[in-house]
N, C-alpha and C. Protein backbone atom coordinates (compact mmCIF):
# COMPACT_ATOMS: atom_id res chain seq x y z
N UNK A 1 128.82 45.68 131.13
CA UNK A 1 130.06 46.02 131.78
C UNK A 1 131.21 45.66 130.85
N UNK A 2 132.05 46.58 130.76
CA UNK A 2 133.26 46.47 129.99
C UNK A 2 134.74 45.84 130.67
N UNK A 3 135.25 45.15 129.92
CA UNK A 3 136.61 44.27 130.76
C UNK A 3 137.48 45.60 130.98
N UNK A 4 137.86 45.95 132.29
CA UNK A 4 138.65 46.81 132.84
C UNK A 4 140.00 46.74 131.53
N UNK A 5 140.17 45.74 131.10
CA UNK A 5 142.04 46.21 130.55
C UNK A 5 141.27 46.69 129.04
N UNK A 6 140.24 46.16 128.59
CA UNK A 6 139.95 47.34 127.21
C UNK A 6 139.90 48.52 127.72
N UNK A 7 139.14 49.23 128.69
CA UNK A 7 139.09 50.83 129.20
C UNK A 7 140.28 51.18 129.58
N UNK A 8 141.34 50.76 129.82
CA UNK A 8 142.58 51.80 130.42
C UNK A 8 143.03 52.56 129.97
N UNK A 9 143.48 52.03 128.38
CA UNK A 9 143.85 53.14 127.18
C UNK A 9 143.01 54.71 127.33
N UNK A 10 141.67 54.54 127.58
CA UNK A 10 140.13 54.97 127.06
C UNK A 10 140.72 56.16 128.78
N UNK A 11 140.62 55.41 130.02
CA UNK A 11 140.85 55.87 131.04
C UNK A 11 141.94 56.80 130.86
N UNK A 12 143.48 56.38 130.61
CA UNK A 12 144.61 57.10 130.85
C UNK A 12 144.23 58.43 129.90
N UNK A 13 143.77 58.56 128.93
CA UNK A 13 143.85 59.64 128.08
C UNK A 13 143.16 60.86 128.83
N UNK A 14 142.21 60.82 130.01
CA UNK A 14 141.86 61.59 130.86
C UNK A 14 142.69 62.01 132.00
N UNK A 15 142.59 60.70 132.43
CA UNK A 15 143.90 60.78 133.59
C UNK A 15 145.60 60.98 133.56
N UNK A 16 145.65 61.05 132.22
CA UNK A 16 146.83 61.90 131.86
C UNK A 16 147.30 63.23 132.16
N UNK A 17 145.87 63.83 131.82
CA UNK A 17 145.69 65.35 132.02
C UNK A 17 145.48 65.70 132.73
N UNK A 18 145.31 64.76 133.99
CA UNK A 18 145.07 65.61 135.31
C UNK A 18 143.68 65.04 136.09
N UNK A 19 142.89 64.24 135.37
CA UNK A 19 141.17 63.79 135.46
C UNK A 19 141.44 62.71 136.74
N UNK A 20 140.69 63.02 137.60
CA UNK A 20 140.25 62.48 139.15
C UNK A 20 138.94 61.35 138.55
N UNK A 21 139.52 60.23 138.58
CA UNK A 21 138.72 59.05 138.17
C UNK A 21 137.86 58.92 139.58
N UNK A 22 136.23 58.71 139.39
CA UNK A 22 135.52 58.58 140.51
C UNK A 22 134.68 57.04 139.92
N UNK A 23 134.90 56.46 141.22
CA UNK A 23 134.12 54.86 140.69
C UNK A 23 133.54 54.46 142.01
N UNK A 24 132.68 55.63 142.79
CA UNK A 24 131.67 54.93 143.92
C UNK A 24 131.32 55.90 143.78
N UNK A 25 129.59 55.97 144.14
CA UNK A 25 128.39 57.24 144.65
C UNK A 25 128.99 58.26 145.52
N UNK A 26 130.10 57.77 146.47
CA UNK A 26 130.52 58.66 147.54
C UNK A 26 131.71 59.62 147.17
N UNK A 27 132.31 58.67 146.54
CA UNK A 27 133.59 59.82 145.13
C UNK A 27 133.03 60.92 144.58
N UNK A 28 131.46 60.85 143.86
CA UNK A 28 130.62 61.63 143.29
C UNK A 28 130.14 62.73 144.18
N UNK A 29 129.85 62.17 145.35
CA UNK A 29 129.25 63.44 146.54
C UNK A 29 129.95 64.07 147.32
N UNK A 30 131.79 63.26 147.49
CA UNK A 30 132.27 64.26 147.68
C UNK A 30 133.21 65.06 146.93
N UNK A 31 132.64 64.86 145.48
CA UNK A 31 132.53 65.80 144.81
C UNK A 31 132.00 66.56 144.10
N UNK A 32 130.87 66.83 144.40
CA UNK A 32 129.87 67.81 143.97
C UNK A 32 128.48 68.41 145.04
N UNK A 33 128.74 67.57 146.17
CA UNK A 33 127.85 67.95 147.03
C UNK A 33 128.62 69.02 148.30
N UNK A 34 127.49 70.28 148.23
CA UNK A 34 128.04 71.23 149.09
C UNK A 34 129.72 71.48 148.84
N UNK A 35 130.01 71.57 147.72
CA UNK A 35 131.58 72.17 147.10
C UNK A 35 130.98 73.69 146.49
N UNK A 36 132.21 74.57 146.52
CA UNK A 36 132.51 75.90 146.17
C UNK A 36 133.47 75.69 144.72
N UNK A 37 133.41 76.21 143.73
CA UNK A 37 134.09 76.42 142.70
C UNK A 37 133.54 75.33 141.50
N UNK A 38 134.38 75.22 140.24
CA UNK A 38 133.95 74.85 139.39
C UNK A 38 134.75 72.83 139.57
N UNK A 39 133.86 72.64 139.19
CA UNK A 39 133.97 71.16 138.73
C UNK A 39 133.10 70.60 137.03
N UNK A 40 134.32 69.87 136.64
CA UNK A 40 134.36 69.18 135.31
C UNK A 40 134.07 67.99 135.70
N UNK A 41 132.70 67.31 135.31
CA UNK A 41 132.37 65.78 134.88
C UNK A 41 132.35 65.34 133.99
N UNK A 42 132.94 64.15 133.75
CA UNK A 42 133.05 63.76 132.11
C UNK A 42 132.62 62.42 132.29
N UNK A 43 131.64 62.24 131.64
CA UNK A 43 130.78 60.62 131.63
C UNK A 43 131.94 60.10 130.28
N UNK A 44 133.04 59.55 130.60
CA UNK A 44 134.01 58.73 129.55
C UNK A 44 132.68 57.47 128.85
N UNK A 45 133.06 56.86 127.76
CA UNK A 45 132.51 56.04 126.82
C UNK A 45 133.83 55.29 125.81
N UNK A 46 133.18 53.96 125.70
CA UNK A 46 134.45 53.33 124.62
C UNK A 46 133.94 53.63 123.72
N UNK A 47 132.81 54.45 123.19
CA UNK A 47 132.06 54.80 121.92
C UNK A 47 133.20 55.60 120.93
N UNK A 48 133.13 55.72 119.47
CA UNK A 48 133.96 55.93 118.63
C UNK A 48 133.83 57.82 118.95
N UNK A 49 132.26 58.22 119.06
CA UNK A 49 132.36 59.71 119.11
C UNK A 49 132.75 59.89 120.74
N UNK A 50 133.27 59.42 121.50
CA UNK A 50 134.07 59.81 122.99
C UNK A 50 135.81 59.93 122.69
N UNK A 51 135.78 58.96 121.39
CA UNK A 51 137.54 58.19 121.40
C UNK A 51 137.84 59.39 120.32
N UNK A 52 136.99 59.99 119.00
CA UNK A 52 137.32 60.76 117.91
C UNK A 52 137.19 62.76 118.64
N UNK A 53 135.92 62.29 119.06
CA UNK A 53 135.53 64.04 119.51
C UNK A 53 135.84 64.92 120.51
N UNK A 54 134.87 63.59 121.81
CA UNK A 54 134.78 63.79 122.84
C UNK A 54 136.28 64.34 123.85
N UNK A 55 136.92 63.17 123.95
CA UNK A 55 137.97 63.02 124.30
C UNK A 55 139.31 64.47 124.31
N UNK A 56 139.28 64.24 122.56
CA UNK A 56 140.06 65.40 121.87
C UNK A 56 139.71 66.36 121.92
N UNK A 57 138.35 66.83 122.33
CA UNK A 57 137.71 68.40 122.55
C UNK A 57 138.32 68.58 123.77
N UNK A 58 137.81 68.10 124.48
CA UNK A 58 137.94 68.07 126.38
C UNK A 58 139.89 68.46 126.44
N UNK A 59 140.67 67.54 126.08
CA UNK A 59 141.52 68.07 125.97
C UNK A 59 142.79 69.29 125.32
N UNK A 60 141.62 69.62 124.20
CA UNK A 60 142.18 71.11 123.60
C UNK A 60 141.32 71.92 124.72
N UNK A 61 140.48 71.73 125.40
CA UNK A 61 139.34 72.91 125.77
C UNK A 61 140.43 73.22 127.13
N UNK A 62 141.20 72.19 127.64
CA UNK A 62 141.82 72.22 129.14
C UNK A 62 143.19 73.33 128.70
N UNK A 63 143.66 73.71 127.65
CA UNK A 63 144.83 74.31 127.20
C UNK A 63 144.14 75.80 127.67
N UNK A 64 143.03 76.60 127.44
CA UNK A 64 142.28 77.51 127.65
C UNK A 64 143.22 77.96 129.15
N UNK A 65 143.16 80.18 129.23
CA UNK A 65 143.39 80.28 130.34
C UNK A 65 142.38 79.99 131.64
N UNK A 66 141.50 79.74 131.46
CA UNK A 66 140.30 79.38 132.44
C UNK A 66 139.76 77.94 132.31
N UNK A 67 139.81 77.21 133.34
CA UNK A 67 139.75 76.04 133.37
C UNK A 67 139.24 75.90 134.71
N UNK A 68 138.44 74.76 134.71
CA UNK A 68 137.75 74.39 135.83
C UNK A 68 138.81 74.11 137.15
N UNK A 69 138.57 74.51 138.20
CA UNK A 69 138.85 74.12 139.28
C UNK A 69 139.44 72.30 139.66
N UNK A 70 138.50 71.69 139.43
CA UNK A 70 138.39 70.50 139.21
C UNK A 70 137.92 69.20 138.40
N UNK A 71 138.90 68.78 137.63
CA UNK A 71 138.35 67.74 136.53
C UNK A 71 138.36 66.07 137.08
N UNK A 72 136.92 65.72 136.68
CA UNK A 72 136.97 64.49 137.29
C UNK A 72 135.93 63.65 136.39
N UNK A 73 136.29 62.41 136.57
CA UNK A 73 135.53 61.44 135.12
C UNK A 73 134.38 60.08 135.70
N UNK A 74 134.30 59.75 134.98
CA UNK A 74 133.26 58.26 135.72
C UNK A 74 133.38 57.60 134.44
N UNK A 75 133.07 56.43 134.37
CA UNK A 75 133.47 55.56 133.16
C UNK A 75 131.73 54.79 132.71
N UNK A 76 131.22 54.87 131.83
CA UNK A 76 130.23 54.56 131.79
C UNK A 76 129.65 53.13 131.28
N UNK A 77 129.44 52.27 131.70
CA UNK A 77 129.77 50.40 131.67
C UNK A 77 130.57 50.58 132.00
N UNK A 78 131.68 50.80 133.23
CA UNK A 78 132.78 50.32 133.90
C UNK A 78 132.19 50.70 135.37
N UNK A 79 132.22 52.18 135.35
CA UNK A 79 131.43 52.79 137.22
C UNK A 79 130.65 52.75 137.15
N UNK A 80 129.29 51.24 137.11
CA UNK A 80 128.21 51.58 137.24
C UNK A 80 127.69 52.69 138.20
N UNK A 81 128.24 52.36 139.54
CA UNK A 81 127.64 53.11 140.31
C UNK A 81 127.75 54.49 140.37
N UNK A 82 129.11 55.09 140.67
CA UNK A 82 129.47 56.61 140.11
C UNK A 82 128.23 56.61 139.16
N UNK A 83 129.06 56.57 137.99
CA UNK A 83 128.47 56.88 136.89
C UNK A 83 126.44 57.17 137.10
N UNK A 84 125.90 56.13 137.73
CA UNK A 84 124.59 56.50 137.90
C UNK A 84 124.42 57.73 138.76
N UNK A 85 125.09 58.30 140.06
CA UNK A 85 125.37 58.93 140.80
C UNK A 85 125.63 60.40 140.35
N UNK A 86 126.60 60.20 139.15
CA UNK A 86 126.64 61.40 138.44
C UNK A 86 125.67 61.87 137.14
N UNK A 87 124.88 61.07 136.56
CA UNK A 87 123.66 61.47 136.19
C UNK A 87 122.94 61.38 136.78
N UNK A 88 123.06 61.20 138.31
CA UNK A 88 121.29 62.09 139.07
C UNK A 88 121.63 63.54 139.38
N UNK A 89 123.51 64.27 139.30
CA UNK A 89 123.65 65.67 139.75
C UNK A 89 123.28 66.18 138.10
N UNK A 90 122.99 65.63 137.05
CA UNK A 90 122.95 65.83 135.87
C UNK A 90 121.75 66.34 135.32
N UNK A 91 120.78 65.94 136.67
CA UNK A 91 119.24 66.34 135.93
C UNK A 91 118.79 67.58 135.77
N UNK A 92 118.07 67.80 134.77
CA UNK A 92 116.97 67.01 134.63
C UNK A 92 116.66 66.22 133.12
N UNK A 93 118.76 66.62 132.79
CA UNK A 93 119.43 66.31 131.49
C UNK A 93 119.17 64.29 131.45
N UNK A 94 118.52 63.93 130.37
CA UNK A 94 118.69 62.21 130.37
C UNK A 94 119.95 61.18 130.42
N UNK A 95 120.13 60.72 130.86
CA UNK A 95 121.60 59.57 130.82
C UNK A 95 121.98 59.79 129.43
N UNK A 96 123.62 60.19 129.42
CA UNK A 96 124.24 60.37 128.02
C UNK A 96 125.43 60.00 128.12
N UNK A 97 126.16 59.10 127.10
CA UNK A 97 127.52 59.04 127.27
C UNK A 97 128.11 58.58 125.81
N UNK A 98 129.06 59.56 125.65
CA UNK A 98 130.09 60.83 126.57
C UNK A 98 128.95 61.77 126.87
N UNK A 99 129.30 62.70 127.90
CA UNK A 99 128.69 63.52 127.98
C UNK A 99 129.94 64.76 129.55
N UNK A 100 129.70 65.87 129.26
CA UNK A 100 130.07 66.30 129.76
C UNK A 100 129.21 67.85 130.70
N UNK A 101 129.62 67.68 131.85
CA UNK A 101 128.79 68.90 133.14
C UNK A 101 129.64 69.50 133.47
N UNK A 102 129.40 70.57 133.93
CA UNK A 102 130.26 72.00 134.51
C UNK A 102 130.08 72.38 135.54
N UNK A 103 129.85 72.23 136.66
CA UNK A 103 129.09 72.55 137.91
C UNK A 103 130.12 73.64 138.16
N UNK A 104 129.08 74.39 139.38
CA UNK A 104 130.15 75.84 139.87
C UNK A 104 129.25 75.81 141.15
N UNK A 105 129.57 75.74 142.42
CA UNK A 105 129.51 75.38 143.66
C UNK A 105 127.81 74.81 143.82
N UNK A 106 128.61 73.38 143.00
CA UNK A 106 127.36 72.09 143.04
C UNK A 106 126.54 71.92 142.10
N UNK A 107 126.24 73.04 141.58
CA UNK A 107 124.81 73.41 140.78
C UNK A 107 125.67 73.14 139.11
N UNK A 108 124.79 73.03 138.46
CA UNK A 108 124.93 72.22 136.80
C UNK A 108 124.45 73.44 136.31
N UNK A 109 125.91 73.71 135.66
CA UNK A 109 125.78 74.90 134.94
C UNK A 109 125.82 74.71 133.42
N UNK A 110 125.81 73.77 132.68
CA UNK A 110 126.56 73.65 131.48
C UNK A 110 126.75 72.15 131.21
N UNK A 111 125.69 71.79 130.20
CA UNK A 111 125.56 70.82 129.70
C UNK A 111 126.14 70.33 128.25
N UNK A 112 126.82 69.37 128.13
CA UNK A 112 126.94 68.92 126.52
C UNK A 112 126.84 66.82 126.72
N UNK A 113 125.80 67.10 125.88
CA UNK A 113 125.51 65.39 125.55
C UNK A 113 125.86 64.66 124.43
N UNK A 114 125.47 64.20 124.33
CA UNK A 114 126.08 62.63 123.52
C UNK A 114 125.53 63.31 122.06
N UNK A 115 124.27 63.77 122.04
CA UNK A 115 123.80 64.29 120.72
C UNK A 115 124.50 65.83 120.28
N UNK A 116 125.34 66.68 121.20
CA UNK A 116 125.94 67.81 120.85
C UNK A 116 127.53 67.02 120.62
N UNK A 117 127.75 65.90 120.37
CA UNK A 117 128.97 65.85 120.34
C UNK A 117 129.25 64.72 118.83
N UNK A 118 128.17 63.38 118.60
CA UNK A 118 128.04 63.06 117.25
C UNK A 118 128.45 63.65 116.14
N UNK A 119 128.78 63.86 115.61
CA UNK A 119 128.65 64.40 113.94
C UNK A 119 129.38 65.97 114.34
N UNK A 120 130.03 66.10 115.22
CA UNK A 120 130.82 66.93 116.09
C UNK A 120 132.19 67.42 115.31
N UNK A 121 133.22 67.98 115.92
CA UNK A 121 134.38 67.70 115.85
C UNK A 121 135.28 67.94 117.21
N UNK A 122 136.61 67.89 117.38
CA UNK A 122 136.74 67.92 118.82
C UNK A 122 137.78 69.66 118.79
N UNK A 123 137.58 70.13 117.51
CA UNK A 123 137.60 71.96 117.43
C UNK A 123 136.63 72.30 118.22
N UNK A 124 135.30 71.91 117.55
CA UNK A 124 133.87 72.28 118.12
C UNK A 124 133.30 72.60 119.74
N UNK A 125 133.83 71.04 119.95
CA UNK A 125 133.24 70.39 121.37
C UNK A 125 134.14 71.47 122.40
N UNK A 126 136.08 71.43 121.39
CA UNK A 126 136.74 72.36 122.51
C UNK A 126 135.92 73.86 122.65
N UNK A 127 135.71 74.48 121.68
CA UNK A 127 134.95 75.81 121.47
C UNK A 127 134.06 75.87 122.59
N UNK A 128 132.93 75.11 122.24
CA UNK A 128 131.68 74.85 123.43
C UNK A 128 132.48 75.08 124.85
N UNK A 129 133.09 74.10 125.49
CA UNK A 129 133.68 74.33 126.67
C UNK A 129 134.02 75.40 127.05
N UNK A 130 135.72 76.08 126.09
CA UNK A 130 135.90 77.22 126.46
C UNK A 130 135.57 78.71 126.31
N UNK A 131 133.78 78.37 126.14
CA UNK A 131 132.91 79.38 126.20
C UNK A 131 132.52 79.18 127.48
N UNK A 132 131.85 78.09 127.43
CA UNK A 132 131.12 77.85 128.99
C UNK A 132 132.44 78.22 130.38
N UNK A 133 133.74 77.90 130.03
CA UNK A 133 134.77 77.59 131.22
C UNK A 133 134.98 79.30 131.39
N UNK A 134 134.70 80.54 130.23
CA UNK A 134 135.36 81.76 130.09
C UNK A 134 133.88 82.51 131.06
N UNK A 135 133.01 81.77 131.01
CA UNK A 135 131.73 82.31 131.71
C UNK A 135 131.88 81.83 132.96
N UNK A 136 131.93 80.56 133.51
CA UNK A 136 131.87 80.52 134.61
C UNK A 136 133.07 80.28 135.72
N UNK A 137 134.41 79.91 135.02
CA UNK A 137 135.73 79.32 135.86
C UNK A 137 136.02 80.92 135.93
């Protein structure tokens, strides 16, 4: 578990943009269980490829005219619980963080993990998204 005042920096850079911080199982279900439209999960990380790639993709990818319905985050060593909650709507993909899901009424449409985002750039990661967001948002 990470000391809440190191993650805020890590936090606000999501929740700047608009990102619906979820930090209980029930935040998670009611948002993604039995919902209509697109939803953005973003498993946040204090890891260097969340703070260099991750992060900076996600937010060039949100400039796009198609954008998810709903963006929302979990903090990973901070929401234990979320966070576990949102890698069980994740399966049958393994625990990854950063990692980011696309759901479109519930169902996991669009995966990117911790290993598509490494050795990355956050041009890249945005690209990925606003392919997936031009297909399904």
């Amino acid at each position: 578990m990470y000391p809440e005042k190191l993650v805020v920096p890590m936090r606000e850079e999501l929740t700047s943009v608009g990102f619906t911080e979820m930090k209980s199982a029930a935040d998670v279900d009611q948002a993604l269980k039995n919902t209509s439209g697109t939803t953005l999960v973003v498993v946040n990380s204090v890891c260097g490829c969340a703070a260099g790639m991750a992060r900076p993709g996600i937010k060039l990818a949100l400039q796009n005219a198609k954008v998810p319905q709903n963006i929302t985050t979990v903090f990973a060593g901070v929401d234990t619980e979320a966070t576990e909650r949102a890698r069980n709507y994740m399966l049958p993909y393994p625990p990854s963080s950063p990692a980011m899901a696309l759901f479109k009424d519930g169902k996991l449409v669009h995966m990117v993990e911790r290993h598509n985002i490494e050795g990355s750039n956050a041009q890249n990661i945005a690209n990925d998204l606003v392919k997936a967001f031009n297909e399904h948002c």
